[in-house]
PDB file of N, CA and C in Angstrom:
ATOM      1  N   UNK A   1     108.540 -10.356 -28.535  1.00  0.00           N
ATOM      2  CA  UNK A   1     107.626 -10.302 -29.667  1.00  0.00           C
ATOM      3  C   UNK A   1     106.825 -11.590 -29.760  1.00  0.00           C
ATOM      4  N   UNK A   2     107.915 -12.710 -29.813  1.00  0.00           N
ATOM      5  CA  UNK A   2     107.040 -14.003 -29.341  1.00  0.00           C
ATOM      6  C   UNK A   2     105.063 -14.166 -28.565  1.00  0.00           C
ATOM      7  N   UNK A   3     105.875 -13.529 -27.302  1.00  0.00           N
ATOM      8  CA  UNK A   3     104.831 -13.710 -26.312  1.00  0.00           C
ATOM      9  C   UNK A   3     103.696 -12.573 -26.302  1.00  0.00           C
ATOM     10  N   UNK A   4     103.797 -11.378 -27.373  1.00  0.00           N
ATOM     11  CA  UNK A   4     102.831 -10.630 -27.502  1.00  0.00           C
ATOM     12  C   UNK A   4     101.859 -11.095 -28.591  1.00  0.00           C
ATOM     13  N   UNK A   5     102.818 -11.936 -29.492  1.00  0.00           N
ATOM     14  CA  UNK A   5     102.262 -12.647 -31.141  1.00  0.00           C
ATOM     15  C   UNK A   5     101.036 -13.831 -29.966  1.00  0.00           C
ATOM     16  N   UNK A   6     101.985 -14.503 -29.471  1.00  0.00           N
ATOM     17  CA  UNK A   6     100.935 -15.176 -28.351  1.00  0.00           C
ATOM     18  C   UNK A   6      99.883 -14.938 -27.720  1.00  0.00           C
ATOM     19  N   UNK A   7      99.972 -13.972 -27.327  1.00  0.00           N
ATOM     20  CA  UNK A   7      98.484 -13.519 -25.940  1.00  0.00           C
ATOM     21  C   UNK A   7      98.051 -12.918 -26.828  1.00  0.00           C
ATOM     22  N   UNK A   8      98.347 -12.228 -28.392  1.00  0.00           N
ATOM     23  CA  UNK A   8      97.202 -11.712 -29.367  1.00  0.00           C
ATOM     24  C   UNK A   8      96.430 -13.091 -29.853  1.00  0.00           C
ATOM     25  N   UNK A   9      96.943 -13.985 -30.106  1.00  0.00           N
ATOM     26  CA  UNK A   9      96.334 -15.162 -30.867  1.00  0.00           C
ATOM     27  C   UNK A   9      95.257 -15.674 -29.488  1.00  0.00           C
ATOM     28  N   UNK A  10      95.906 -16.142 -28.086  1.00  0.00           N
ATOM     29  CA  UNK A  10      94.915 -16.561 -27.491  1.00  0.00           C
ATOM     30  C   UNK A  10      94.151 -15.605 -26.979  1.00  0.00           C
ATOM     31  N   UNK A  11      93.814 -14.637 -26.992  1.00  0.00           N
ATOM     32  CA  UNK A  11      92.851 -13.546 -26.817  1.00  0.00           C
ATOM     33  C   UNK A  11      91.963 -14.316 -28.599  1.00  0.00           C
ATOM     34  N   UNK A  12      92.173 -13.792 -29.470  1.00  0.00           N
ATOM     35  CA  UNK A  12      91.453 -13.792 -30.582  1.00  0.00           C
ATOM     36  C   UNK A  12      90.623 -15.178 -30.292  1.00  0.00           C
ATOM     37  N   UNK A  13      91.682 -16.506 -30.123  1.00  0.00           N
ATOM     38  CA  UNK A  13      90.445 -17.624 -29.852  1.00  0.00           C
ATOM     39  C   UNK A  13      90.066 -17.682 -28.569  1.00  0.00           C
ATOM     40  N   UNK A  14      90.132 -17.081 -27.306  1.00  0.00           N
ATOM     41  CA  UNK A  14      88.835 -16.891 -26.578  1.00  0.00           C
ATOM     42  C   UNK A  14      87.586 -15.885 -26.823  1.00  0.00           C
ATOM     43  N   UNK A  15      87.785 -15.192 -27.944  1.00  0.00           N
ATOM     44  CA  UNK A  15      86.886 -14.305 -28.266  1.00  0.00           C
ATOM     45  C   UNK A  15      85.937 -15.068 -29.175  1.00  0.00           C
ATOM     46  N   UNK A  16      86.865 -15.838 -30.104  1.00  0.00           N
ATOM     47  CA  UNK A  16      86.053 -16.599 -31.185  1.00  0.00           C
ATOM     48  C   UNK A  16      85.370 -18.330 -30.533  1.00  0.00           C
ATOM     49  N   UNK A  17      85.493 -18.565 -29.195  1.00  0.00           N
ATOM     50  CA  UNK A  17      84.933 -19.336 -28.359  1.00  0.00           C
ATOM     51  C   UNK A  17      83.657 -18.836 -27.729  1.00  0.00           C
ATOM     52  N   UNK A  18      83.982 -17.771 -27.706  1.00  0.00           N
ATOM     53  CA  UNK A  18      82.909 -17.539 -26.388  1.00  0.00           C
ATOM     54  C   UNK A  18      81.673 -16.943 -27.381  1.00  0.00           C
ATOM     55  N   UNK A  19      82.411 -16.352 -28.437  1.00  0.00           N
ATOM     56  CA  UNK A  19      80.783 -15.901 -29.562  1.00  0.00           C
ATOM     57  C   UNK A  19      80.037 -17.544 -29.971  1.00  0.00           C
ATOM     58  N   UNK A  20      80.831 -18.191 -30.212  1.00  0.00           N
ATOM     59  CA  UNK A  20      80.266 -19.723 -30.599  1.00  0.00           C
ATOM     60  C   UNK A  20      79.411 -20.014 -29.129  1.00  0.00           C
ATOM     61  N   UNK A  21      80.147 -20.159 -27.964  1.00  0.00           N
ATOM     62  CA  UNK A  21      79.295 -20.492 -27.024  1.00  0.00           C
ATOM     63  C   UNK A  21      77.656 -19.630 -27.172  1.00  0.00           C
ATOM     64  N   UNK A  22      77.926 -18.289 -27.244  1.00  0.00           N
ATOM     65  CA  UNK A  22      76.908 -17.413 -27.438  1.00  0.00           C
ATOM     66  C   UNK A  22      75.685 -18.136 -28.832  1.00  0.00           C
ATOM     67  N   UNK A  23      76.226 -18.376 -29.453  1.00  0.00           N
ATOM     68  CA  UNK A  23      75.543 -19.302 -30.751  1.00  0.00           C
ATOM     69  C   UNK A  23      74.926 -20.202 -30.696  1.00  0.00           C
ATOM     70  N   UNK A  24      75.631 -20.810 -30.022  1.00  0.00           N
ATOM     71  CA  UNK A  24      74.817 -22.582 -29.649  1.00  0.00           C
ATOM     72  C   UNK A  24      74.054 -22.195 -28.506  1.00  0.00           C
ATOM     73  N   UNK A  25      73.723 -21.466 -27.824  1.00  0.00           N
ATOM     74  CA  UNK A  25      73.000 -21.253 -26.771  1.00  0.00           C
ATOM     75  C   UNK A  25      71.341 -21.330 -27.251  1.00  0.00           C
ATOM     76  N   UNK A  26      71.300 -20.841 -28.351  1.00  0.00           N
ATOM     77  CA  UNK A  26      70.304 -20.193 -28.881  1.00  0.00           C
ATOM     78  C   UNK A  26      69.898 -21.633 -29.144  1.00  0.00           C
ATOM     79  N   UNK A  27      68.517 -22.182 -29.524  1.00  0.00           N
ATOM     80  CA  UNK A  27      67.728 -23.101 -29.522  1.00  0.00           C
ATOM     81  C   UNK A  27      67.008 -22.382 -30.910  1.00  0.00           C
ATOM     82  N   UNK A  28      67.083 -23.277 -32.378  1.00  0.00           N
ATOM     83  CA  UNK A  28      66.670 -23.028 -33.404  1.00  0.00           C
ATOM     84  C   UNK A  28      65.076 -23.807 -33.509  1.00  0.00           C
ATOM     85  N   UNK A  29      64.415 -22.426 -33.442  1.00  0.00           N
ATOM     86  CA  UNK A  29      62.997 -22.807 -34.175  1.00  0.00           C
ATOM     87  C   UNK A  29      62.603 -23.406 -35.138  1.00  0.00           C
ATOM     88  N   UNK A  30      61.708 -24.270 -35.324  1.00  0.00           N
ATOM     89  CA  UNK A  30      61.234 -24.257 -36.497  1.00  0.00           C
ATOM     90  C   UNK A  30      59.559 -24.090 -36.444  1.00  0.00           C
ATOM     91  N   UNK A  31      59.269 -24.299 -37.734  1.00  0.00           N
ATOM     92  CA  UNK A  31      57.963 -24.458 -38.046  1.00  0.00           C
ATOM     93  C   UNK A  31      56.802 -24.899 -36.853  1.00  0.00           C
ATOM     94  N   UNK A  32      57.539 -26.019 -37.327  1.00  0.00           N
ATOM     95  CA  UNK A  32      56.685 -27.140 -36.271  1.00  0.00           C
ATOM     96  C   UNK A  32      57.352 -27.114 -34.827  1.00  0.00           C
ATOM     97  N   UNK A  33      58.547 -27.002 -34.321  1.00  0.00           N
ATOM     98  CA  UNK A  33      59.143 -26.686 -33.278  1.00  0.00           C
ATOM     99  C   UNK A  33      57.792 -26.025 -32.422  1.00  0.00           C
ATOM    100  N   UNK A  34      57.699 -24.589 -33.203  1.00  0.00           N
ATOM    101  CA  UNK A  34      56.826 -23.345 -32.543  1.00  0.00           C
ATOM    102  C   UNK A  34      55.562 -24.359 -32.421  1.00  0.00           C
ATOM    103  N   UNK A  35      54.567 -24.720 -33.512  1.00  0.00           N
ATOM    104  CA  UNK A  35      53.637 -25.253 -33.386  1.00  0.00           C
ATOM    105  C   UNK A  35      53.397 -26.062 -32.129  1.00  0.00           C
ATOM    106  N   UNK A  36      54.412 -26.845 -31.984  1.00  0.00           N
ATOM    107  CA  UNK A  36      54.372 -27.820 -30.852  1.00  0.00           C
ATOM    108  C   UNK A  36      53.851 -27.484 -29.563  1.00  0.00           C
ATOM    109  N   UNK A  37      54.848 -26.731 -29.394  1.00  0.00           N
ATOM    110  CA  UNK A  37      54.807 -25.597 -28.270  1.00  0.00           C
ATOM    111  C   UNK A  37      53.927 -24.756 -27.887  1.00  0.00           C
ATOM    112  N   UNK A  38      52.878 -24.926 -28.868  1.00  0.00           N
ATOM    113  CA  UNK A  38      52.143 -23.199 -28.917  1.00  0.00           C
ATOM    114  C   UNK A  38      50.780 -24.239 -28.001  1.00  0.00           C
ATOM    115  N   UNK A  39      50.451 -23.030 -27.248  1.00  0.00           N
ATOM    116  CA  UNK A  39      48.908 -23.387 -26.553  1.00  0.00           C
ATOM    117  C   UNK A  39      48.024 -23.141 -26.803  1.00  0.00           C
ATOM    118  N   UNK A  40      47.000 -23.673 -27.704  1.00  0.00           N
ATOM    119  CA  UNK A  40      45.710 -22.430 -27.700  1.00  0.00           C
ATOM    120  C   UNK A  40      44.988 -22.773 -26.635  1.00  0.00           C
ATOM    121  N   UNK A  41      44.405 -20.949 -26.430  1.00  0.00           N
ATOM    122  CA  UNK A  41      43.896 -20.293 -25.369  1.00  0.00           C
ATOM    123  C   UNK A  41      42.303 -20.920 -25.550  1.00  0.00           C
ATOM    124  N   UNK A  42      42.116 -20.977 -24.260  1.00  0.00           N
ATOM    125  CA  UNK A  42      40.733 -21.771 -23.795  1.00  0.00           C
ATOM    126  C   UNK A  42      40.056 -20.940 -22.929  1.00  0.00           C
ATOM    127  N   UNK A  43      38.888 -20.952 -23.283  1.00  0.00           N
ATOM    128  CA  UNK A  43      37.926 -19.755 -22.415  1.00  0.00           C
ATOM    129  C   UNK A  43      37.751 -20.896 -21.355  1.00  0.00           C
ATOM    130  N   UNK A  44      37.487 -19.837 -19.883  1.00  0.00           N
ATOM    131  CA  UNK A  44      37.632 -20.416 -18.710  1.00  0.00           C
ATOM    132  C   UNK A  44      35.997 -21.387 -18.530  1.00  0.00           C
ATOM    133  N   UNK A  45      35.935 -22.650 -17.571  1.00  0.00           N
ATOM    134  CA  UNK A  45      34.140 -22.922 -17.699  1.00  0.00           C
ATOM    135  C   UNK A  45      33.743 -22.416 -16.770  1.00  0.00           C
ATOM    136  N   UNK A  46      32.398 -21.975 -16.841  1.00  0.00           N
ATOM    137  CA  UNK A  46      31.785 -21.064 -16.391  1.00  0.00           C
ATOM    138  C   UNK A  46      31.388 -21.486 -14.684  1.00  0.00           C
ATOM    139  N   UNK A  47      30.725 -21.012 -14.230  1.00  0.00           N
ATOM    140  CA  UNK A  47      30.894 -21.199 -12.591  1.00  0.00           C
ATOM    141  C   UNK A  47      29.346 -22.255 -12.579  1.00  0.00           C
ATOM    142  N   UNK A  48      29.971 -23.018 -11.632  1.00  0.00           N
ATOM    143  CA  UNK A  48      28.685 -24.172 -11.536  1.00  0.00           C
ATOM    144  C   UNK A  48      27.043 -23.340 -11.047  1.00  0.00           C
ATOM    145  N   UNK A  49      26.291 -23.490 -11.414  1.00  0.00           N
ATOM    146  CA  UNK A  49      24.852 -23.252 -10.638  1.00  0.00           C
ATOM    147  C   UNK A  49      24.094 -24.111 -10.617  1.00  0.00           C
ATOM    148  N   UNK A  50      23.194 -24.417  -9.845  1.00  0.00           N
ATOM    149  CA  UNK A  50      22.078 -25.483  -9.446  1.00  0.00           C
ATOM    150  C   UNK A  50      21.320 -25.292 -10.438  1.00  0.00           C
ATOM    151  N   UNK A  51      20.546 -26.427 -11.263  1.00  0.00           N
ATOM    152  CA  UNK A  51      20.089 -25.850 -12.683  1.00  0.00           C
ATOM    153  C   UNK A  51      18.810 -25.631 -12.353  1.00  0.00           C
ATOM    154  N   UNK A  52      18.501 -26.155 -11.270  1.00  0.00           N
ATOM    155  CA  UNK A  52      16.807 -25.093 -11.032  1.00  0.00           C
ATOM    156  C   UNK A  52      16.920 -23.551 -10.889  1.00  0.00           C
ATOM    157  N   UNK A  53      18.002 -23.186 -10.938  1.00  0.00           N
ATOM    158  CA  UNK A  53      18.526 -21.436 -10.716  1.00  0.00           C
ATOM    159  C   UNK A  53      18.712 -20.830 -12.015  1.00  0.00           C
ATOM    160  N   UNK A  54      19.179 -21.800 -12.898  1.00  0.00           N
ATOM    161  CA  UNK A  54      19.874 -21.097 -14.249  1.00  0.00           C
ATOM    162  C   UNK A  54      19.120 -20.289 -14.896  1.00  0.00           C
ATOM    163  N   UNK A  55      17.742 -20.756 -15.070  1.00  0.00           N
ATOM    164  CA  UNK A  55      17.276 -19.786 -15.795  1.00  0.00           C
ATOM    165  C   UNK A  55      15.603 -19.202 -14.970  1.00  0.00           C
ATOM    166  N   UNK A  56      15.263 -19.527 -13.874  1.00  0.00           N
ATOM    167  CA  UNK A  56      14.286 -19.424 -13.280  1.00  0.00           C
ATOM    168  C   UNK A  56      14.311 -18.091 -12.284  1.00  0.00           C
ATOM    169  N   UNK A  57      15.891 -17.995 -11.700  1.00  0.00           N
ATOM    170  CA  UNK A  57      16.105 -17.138 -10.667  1.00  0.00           C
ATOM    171  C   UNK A  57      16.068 -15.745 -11.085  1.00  0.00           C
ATOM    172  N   UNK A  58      15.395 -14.861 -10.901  1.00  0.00           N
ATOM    173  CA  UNK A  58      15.225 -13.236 -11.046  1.00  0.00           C
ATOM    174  C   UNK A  58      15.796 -12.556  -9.870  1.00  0.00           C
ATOM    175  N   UNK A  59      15.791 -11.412  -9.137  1.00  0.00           N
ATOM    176  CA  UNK A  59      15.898 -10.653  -8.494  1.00  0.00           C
ATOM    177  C   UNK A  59      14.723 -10.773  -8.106  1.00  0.00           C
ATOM    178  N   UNK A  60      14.446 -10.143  -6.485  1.00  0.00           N
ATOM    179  CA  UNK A  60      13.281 -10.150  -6.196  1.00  0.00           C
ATOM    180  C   UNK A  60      13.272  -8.843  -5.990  1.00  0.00           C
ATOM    181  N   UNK A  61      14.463  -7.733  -5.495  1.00  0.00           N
ATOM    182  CA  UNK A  61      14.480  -6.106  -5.700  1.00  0.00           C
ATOM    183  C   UNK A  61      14.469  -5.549  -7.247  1.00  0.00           C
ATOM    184  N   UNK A  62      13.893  -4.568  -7.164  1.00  0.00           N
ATOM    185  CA  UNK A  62      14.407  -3.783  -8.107  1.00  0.00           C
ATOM    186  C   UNK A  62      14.502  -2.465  -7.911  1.00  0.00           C
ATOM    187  N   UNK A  63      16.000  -1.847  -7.546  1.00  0.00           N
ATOM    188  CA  UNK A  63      15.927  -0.668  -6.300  1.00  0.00           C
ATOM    189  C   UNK A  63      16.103   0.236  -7.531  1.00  0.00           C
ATOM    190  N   UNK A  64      16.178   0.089  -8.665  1.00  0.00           N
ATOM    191  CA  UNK A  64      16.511   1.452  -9.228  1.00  0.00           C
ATOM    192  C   UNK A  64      15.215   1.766 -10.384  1.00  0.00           C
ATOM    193  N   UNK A  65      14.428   2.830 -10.270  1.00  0.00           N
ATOM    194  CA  UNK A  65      13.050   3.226 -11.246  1.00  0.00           C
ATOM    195  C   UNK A  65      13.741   2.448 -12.335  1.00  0.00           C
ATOM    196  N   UNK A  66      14.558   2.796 -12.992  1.00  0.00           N
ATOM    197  CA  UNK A  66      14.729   2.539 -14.686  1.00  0.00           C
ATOM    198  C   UNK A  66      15.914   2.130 -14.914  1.00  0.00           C
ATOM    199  N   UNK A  67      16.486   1.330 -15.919  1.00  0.00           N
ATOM    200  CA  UNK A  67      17.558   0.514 -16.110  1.00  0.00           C
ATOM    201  C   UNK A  67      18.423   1.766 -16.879  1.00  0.00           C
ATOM    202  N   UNK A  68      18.221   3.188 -17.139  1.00  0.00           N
ATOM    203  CA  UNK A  68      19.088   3.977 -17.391  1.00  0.00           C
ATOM    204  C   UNK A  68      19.443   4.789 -16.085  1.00  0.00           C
ATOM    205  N   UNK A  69      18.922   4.842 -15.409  1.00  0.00           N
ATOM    206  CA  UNK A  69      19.024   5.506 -13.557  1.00  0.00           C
ATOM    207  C   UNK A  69      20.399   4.643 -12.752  1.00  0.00           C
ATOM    208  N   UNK A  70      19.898   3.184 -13.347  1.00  0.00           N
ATOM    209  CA  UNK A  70      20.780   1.896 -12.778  1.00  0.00           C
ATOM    210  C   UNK A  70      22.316   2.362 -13.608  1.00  0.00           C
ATOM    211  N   UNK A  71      22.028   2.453 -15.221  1.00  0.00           N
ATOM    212  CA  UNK A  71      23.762   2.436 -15.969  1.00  0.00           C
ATOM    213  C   UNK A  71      23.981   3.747 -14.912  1.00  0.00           C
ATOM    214  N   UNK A  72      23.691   4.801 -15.072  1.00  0.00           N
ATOM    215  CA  UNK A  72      23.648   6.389 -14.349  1.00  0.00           C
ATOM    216  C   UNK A  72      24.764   5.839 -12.920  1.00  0.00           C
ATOM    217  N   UNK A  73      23.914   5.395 -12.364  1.00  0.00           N
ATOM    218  CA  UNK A  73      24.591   5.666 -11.383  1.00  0.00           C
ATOM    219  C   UNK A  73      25.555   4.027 -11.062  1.00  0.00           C
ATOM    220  N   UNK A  74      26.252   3.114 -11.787  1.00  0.00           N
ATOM    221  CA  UNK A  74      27.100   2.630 -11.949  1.00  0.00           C
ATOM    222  C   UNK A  74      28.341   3.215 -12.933  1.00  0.00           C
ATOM    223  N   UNK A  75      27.733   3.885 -13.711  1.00  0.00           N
ATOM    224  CA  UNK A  75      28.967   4.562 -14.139  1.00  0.00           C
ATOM    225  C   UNK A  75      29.600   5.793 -13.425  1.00  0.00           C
ATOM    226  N   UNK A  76      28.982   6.684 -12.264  1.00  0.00           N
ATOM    227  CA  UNK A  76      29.334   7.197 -11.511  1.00  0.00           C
ATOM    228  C   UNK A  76      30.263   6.972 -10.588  1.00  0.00           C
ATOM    229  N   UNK A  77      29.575   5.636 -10.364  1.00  0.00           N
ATOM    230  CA  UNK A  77      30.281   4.837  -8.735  1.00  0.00           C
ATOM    231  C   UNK A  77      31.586   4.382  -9.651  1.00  0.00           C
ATOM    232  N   UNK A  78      31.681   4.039 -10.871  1.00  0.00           N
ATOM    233  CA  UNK A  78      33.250   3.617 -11.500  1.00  0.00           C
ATOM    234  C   UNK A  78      33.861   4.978 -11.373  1.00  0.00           C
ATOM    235  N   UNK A  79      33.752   5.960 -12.137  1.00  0.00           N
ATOM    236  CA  UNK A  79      34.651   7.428 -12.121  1.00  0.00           C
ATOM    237  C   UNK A  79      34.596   8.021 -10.836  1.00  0.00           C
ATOM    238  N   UNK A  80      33.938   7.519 -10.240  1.00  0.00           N
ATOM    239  CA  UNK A  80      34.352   8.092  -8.701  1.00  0.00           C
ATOM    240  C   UNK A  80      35.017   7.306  -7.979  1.00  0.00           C
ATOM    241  N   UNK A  81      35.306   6.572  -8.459  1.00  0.00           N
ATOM    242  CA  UNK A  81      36.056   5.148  -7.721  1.00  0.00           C
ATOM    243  C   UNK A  81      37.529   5.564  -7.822  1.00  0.00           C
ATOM    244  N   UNK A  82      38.098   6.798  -8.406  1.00  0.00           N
ATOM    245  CA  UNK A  82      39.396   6.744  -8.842  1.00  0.00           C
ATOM    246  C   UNK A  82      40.201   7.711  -7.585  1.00  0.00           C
ATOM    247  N   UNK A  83      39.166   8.250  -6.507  1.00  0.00           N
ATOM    248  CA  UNK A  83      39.667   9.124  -5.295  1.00  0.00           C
ATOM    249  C   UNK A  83      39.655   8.185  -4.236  1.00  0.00           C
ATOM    250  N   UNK A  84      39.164   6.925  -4.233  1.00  0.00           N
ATOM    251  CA  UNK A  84      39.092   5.750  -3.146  1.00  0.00           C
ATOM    252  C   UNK A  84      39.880   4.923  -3.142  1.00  0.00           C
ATOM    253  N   UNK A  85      40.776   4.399  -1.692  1.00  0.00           N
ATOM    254  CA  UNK A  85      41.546   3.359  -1.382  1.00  0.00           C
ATOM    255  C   UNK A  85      40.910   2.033  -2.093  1.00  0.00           C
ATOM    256  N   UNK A  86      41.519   0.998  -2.222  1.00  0.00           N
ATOM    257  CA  UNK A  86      41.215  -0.331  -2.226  1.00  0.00           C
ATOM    258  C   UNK A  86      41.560  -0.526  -3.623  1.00  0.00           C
ATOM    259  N   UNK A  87      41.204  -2.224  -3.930  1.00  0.00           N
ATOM    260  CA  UNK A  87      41.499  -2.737  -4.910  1.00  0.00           C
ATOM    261  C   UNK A  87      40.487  -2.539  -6.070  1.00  0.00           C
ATOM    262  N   UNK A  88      39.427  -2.515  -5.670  1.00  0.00           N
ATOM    263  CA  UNK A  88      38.269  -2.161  -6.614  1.00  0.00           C
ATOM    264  C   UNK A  88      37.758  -0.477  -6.479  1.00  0.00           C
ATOM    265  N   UNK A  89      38.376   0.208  -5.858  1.00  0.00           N
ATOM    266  CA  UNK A  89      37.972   1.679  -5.604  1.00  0.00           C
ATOM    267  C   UNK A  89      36.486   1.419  -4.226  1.00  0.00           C
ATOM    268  N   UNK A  90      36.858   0.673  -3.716  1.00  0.00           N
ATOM    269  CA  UNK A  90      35.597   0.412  -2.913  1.00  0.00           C
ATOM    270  C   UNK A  90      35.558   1.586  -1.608  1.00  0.00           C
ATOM    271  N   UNK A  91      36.900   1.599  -1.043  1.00  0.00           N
ATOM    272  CA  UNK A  91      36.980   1.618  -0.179  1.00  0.00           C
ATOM    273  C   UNK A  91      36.943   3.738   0.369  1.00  0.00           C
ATOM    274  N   UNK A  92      37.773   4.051   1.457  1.00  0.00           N
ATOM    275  CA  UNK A  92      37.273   5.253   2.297  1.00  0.00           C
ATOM    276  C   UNK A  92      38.194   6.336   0.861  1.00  0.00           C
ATOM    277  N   UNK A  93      37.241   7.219   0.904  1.00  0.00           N
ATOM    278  CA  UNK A  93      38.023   7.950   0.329  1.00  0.00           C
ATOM    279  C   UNK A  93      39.838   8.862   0.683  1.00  0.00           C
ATOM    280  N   UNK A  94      40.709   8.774  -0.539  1.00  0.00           N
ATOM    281  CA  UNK A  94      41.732   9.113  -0.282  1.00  0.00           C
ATOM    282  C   UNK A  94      41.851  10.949  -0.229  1.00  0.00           C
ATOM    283  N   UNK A  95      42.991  11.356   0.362  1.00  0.00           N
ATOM    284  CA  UNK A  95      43.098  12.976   0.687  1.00  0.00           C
ATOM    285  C   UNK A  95      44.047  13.265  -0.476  1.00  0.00           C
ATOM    286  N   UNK A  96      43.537  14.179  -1.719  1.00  0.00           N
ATOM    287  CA  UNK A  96      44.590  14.878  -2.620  1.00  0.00           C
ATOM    288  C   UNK A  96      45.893  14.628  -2.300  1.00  0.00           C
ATOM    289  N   UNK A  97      46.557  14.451  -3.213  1.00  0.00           N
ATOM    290  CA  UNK A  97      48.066  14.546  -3.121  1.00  0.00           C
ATOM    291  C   UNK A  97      48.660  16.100  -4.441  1.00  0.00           C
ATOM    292  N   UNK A  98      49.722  16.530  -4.086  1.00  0.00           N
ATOM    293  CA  UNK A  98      50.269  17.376  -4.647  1.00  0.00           C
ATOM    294  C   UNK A  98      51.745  17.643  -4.901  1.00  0.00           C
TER     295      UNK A  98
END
């Protein structure tokens, strides 16, 4: 009876050890803790250009009649992009699956 009164008690305090370990594990926030920590998000800078380009440079094509012909058929080439290999839908078209 002894030794069962025993291995019940040290069972109970390795149980009541290991939830404490579980406890202190945890790293308590605070307020300012979080604040510290926190990053604000920064829009990326923009890509260098030669500043005689920035605002001077046009296109010298203009392959499509009308700038609704142009959305037309970019929004095509996106929803059709969804039967084509590659990372951007660029690539050979893929064969149905079923």
């Amino acid at each position: 009876m002894w030794l069962e009164e025993r291995r019940r008690s040290e069972l109970t305090k390795r149980e009541k050890e290991h939830t404490k370990k579980q406890t202190n594990n945890k790293i308590y926030e605070t307020r300012a803790s979080l604040l510290r920590t926190h990053q604000i998000p920064v829009d990326p800078a923009p890509l260098w250009q030669m500043p005689k380009f920035q605002a001077k440079a046009l296109p010298h094509l203009q392959t499509f009649r009308t700038e609704r012909k142009r959305r037309d058929a970019f929004d095509h080439h996106a929803s059709d992009g969804i039967s084509r290999k590659g990372v951007f839908g660029h690539g050979i078209y893929e064969p149905a699956k079923s």
